[in-house]
Protein backbone atom coordinates (compact mmCIF):
# COMPACT_ATOMS: atom_id res chain seq x y z
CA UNK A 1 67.30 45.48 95.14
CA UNK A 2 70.27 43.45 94.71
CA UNK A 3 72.60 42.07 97.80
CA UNK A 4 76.18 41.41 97.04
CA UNK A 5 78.58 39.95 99.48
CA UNK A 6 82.09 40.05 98.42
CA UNK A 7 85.54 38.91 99.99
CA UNK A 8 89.37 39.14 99.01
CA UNK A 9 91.56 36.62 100.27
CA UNK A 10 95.11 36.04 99.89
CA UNK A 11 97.88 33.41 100.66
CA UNK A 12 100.40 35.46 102.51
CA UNK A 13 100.16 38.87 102.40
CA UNK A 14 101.02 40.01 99.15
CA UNK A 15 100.32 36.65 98.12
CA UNK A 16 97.71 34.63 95.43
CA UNK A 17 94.50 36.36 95.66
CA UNK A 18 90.95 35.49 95.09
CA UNK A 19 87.68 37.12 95.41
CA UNK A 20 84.27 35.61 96.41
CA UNK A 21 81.33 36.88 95.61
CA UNK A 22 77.62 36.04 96.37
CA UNK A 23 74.94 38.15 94.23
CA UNK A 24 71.37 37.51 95.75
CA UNK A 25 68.25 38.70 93.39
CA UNK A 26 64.59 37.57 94.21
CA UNK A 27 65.82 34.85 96.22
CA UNK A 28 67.92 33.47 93.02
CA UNK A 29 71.65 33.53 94.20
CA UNK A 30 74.83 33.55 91.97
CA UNK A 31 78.63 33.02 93.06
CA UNK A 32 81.85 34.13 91.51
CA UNK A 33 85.30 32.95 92.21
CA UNK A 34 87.58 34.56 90.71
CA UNK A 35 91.75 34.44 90.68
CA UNK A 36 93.21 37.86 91.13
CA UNK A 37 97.09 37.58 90.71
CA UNK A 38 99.39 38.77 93.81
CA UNK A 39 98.41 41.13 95.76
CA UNK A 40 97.95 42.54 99.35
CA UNK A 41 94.93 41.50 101.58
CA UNK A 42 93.65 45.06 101.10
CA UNK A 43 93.99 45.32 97.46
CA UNK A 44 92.05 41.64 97.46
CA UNK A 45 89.17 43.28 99.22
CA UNK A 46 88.85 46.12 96.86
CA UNK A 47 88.90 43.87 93.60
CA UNK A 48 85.99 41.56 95.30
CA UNK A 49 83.87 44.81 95.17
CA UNK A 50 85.20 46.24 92.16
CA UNK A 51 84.93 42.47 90.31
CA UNK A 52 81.32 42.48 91.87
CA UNK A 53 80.08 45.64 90.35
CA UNK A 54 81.47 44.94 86.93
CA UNK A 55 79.19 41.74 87.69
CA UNK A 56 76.04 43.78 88.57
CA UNK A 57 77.05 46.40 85.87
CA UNK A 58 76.93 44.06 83.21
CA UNK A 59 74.07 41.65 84.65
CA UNK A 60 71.61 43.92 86.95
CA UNK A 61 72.56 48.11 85.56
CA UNK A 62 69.33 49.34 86.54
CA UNK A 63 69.05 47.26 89.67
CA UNK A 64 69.49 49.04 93.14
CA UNK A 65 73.02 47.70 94.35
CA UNK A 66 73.37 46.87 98.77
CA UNK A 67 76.59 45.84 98.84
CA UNK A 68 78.41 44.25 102.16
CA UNK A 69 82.14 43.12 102.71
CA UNK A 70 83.70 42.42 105.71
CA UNK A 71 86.74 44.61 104.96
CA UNK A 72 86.50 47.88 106.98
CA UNK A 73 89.54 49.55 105.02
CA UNK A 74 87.68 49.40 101.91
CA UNK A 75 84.09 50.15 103.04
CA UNK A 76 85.30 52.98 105.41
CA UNK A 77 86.94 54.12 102.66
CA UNK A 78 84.06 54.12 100.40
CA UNK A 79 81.76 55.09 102.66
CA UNK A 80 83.53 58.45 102.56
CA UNK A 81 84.81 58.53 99.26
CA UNK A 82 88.74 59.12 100.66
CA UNK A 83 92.01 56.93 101.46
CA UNK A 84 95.25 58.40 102.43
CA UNK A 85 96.75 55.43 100.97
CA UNK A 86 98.14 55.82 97.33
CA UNK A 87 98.35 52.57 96.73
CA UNK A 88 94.18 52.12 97.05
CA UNK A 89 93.59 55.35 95.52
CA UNK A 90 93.23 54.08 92.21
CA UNK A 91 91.47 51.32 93.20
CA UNK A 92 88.86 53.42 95.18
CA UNK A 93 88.04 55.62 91.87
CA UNK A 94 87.35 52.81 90.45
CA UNK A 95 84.84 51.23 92.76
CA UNK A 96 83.22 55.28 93.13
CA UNK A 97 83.08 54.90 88.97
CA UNK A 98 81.28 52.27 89.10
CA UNK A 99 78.85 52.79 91.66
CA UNK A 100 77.69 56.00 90.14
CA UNK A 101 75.73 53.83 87.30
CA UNK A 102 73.48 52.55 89.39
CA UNK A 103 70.71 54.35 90.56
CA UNK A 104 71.44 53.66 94.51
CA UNK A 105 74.56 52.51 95.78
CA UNK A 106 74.62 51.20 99.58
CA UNK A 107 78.13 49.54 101.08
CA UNK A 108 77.97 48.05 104.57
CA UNK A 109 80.50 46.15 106.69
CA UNK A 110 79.54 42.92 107.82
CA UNK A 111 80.98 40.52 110.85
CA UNK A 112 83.61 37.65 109.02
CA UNK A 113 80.82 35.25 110.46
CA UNK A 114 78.21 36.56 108.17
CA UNK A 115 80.44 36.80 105.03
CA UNK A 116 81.21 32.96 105.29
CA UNK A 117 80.06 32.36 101.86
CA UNK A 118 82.21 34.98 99.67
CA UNK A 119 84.93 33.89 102.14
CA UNK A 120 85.29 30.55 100.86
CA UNK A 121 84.64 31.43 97.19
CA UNK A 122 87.71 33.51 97.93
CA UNK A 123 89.69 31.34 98.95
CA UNK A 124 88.10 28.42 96.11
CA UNK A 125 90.22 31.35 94.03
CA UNK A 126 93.05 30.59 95.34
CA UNK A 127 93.48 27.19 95.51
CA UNK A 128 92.35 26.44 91.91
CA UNK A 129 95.66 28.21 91.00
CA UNK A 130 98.11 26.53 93.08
């Protein structure tokens, strides 16, 4: 089994975005930081986890995915496959797309305290762009 933390973060809100992302396999741990473009906070946290399953996807496809994010808009609405907002519609399909290729998908919201790490890859994002 795989554990992913992930975090968007943005400088103002829409802003620059980032995403961190820590990927933890047999005690060997990889991080991403990755510039998103401007967007809103929200939208930040869904690329993190839709950036971190490409990851997995193209890294660990058979692997058993236990994924954690301190965003409860985007694991709430993962969790039960539904937003009312349009604008993360599209980006919810996408994360459910790309879950399905893995042969168990877990999400789980975490405290900010224990998503430190993604946090400030986030934010690294950001400021290696400005």
């Amino acid at each position: 089994m795989i554990e992913v933390y992930t975090d968007g973060a943005t400088s103002g809100n829409p802003g620059a975005s980032g995403a961190g992302i820590v990927i933890i396999k047999e005690g060997t741990r990889k991080t991403y930081s990755i510039h998103l473009g401007m967007m809103t906070n929200h939208e930040a946290e869904f690329w993190a986890i839709i950036k971190a399953l490409e990851i997995c996807h193209k890294d660990h496809p058979e692997d058993i995915i236990s994924l954690r994010s301190d965003s409860q808009a985007a694991v709430q609405a993962i969790d039960k496959e539904h937003t009312k907002n349009k604008e993360f519609q599209p980006l919810l399909e996408q994360v459910m797309q790309l879950s399905r290729d893995f042969p168990y998908f877990f999400i789980k919201w975490i405290p900010e305290k224990q998503n430190k790490a993604a946090d400030q890859l986030a934010r690294e994002a950001i400021r290696q762009t400005q």
